[in-house]
N, C-alpha and C. Protein backbone atom coordinates (compact mmCIF):
# COMPACT_ATOMS: atom_id res chain seq x y z
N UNK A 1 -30.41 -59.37 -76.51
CA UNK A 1 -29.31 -59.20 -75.58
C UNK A 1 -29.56 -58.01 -74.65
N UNK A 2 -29.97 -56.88 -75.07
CA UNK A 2 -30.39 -55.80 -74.49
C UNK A 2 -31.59 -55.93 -73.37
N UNK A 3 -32.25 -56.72 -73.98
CA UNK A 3 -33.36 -57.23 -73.44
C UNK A 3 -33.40 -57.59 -72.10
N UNK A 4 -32.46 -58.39 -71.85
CA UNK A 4 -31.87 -59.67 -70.94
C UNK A 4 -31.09 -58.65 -69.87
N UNK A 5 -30.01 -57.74 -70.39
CA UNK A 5 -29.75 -56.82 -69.56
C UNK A 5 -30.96 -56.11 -68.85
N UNK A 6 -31.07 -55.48 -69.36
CA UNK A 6 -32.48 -54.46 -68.57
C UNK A 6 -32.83 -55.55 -67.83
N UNK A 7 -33.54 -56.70 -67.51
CA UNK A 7 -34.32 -57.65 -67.25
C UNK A 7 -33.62 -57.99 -65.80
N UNK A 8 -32.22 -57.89 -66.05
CA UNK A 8 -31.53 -58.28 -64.61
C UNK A 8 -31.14 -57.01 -63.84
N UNK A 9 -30.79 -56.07 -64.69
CA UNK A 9 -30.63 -54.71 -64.07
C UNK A 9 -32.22 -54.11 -63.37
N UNK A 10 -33.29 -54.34 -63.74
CA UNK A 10 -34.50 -54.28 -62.86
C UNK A 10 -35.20 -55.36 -62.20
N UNK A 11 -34.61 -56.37 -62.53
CA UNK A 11 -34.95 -57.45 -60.95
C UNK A 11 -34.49 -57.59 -59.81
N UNK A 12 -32.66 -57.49 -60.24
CA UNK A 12 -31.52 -57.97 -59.61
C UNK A 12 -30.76 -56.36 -58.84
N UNK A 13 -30.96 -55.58 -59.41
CA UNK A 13 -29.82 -54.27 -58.84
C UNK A 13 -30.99 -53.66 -58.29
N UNK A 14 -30.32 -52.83 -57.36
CA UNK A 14 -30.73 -51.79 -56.55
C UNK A 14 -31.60 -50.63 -57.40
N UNK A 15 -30.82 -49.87 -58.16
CA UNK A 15 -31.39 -49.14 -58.91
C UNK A 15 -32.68 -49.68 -59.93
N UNK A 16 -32.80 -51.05 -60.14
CA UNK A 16 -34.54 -51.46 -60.69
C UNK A 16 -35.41 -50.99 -59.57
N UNK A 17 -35.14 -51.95 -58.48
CA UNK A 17 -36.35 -51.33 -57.45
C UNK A 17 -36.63 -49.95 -57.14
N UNK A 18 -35.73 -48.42 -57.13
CA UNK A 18 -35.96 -47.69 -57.27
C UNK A 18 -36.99 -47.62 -58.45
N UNK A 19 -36.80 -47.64 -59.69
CA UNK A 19 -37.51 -47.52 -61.37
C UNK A 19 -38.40 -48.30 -60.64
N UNK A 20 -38.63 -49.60 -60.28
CA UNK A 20 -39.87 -49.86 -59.48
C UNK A 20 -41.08 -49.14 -58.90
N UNK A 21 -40.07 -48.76 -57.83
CA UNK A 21 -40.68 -47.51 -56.76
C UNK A 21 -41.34 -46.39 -57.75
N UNK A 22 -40.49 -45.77 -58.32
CA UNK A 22 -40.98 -45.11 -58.67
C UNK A 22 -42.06 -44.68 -59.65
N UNK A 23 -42.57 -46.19 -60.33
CA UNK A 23 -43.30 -46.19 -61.13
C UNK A 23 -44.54 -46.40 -60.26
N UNK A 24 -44.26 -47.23 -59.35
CA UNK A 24 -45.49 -47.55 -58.29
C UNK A 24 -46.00 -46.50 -58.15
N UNK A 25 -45.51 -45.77 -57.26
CA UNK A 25 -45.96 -44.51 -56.15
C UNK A 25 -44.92 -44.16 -56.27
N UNK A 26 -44.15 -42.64 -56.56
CA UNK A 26 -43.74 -41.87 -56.54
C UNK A 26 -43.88 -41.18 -55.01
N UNK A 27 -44.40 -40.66 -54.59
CA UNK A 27 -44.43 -40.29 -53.17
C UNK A 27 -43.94 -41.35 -52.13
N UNK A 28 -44.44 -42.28 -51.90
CA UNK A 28 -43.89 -43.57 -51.43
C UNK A 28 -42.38 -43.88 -51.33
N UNK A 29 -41.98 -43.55 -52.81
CA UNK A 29 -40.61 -43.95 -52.99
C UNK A 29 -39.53 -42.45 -52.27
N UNK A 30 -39.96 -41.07 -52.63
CA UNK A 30 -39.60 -40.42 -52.24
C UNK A 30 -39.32 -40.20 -50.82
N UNK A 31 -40.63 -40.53 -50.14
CA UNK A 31 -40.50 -40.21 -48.62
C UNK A 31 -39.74 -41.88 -48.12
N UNK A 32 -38.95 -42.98 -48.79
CA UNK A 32 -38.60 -44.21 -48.61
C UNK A 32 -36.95 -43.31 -49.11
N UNK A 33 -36.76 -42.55 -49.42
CA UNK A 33 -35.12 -41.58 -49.55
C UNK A 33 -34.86 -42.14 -51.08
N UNK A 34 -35.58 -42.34 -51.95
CA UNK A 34 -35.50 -42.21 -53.46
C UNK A 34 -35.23 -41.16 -54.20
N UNK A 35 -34.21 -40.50 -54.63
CA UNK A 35 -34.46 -39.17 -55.21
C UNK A 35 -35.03 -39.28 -56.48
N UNK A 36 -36.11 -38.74 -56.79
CA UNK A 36 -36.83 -39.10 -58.25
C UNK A 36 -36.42 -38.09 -58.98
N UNK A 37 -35.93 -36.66 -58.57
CA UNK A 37 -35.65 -35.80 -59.81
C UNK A 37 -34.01 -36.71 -60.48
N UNK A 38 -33.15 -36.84 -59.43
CA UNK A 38 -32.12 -37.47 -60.03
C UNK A 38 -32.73 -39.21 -60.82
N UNK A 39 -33.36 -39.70 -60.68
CA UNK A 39 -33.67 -40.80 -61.26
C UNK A 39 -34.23 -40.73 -62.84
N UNK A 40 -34.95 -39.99 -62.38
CA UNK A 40 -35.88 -39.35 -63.24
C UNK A 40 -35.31 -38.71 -64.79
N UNK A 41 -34.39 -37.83 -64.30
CA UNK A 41 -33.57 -37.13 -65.62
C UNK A 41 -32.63 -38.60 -65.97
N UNK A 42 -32.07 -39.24 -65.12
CA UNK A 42 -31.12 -40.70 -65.78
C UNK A 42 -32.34 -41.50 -66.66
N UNK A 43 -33.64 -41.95 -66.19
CA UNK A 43 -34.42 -42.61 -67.33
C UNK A 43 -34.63 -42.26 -68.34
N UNK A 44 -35.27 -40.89 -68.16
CA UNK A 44 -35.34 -40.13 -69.73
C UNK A 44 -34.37 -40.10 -70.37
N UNK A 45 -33.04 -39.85 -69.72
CA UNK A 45 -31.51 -40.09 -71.09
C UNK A 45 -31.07 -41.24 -71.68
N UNK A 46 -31.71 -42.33 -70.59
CA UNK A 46 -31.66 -43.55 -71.00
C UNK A 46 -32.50 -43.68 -72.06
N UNK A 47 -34.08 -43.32 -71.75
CA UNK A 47 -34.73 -43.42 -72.95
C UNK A 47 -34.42 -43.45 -74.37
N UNK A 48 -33.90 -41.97 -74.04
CA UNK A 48 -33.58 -41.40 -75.30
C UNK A 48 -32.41 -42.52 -76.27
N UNK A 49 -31.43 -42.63 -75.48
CA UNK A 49 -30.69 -43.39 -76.58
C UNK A 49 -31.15 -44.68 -76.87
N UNK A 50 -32.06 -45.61 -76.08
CA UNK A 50 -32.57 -46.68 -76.48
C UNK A 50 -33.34 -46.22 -77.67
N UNK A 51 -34.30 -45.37 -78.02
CA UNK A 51 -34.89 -45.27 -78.57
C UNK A 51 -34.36 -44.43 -79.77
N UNK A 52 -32.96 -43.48 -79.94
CA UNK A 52 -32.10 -43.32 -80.88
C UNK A 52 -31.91 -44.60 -81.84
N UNK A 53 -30.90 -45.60 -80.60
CA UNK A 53 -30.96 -46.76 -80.89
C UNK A 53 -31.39 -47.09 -82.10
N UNK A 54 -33.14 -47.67 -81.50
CA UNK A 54 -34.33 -48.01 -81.96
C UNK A 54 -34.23 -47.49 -83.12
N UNK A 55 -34.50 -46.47 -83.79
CA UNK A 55 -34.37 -45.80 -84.95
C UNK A 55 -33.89 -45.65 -85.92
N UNK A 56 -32.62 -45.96 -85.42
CA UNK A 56 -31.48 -46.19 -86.25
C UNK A 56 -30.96 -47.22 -86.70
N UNK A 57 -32.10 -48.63 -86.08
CA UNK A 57 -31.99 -49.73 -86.60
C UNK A 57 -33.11 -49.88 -87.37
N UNK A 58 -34.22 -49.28 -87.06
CA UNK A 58 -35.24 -49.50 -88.04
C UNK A 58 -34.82 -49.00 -89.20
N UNK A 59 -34.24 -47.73 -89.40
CA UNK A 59 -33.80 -46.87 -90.59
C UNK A 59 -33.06 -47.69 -91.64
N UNK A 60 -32.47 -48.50 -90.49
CA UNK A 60 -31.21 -49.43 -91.56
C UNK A 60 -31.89 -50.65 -92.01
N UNK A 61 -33.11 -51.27 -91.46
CA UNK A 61 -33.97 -52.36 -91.86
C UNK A 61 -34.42 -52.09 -93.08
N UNK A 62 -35.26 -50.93 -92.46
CA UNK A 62 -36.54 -50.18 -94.71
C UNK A 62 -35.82 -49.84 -95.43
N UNK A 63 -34.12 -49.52 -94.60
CA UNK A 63 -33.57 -48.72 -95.60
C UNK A 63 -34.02 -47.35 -96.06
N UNK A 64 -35.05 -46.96 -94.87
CA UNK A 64 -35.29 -45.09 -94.95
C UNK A 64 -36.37 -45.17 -93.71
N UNK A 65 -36.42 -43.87 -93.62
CA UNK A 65 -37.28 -43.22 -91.92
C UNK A 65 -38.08 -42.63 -92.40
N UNK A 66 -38.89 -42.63 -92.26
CA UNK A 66 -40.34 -41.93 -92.60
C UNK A 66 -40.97 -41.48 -91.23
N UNK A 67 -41.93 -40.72 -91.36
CA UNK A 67 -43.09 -40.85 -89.74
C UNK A 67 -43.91 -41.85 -89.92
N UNK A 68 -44.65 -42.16 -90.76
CA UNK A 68 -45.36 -43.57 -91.28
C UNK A 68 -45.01 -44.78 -90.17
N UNK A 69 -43.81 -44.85 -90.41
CA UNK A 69 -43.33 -45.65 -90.16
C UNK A 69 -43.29 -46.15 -88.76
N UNK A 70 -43.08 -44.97 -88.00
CA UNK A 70 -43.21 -44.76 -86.44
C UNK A 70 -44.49 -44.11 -85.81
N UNK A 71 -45.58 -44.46 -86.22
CA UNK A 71 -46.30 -43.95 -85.98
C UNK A 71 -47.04 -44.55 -84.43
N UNK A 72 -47.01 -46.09 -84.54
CA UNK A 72 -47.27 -47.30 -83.41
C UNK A 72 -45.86 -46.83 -82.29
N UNK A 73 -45.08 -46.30 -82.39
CA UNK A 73 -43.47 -46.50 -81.90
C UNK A 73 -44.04 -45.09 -81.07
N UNK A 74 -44.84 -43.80 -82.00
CA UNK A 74 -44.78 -42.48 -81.21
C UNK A 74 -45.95 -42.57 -80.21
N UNK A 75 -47.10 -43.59 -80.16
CA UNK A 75 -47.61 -43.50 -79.64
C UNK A 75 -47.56 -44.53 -77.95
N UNK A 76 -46.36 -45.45 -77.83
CA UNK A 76 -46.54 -46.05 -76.92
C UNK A 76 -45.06 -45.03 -76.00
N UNK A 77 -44.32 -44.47 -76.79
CA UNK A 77 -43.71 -43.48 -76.19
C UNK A 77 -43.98 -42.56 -75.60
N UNK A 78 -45.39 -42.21 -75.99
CA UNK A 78 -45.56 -40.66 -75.71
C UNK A 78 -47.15 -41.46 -74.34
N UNK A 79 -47.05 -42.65 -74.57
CA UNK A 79 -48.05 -43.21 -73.47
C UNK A 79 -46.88 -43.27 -72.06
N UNK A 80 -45.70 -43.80 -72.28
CA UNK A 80 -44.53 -43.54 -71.19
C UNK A 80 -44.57 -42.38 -70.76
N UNK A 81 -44.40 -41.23 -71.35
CA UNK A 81 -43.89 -40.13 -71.39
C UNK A 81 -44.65 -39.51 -70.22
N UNK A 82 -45.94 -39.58 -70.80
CA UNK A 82 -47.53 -39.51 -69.76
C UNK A 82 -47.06 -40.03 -68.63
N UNK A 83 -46.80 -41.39 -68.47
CA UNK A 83 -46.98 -41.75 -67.08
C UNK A 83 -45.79 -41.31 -66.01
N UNK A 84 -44.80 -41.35 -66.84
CA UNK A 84 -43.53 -40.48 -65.91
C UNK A 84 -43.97 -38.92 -65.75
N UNK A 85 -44.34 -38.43 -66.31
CA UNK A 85 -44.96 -36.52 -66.10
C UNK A 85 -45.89 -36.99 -64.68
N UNK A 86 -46.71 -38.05 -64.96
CA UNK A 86 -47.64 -38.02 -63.72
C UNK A 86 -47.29 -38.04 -62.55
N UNK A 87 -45.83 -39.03 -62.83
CA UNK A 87 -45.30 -38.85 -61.19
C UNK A 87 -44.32 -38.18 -60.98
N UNK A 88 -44.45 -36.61 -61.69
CA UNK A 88 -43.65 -35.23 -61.24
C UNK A 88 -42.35 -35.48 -61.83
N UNK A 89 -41.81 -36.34 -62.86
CA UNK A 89 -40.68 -36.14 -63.39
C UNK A 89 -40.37 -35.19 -64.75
């Protein structure tokens, strides 16, 4: 269900094509009147609770949280993480 949201909220709304833009080219989008610092801090908070979320459903799946566990989870995060730093956020 979540899924499906996001999916129309970055095809269909205004604000995807920005997250677009800005994943493209960052400069591009900026000098196109994108503000990326304001975009920028809204994705990462977004992040964050998707991926609270995330956690807190896995926790309730094993029935406990380990790092083990997230180990595949810390590394495609911290591959995001990378690519948003690259374009100055």
């Amino acid at each position: 269900m979540l899924a499906i949201l996001f999916h129309i909220a970055l095809s269909q709304m205004t604000i995807g094509r920005y997250i677009y833009a800005i994943g493209s080219n960052p400069n591009a989008a900026e000098v196109s009147g994108v503000r990326i610092s304001r975009y920028g801090i809204g994705l990462f908070t977004l992040n964050g609770v998707v991926v609270g979320i995330a956690g807190v459903l896995a926790a309730s799946r094993f029935g406990t949280a380990t790092v083990a566990s997230a180990n595949s989870t810390i590394v495609v995060r911290t591959s995001a993480e990378g690519q948003l730093l690259q374009c100055g956020l």
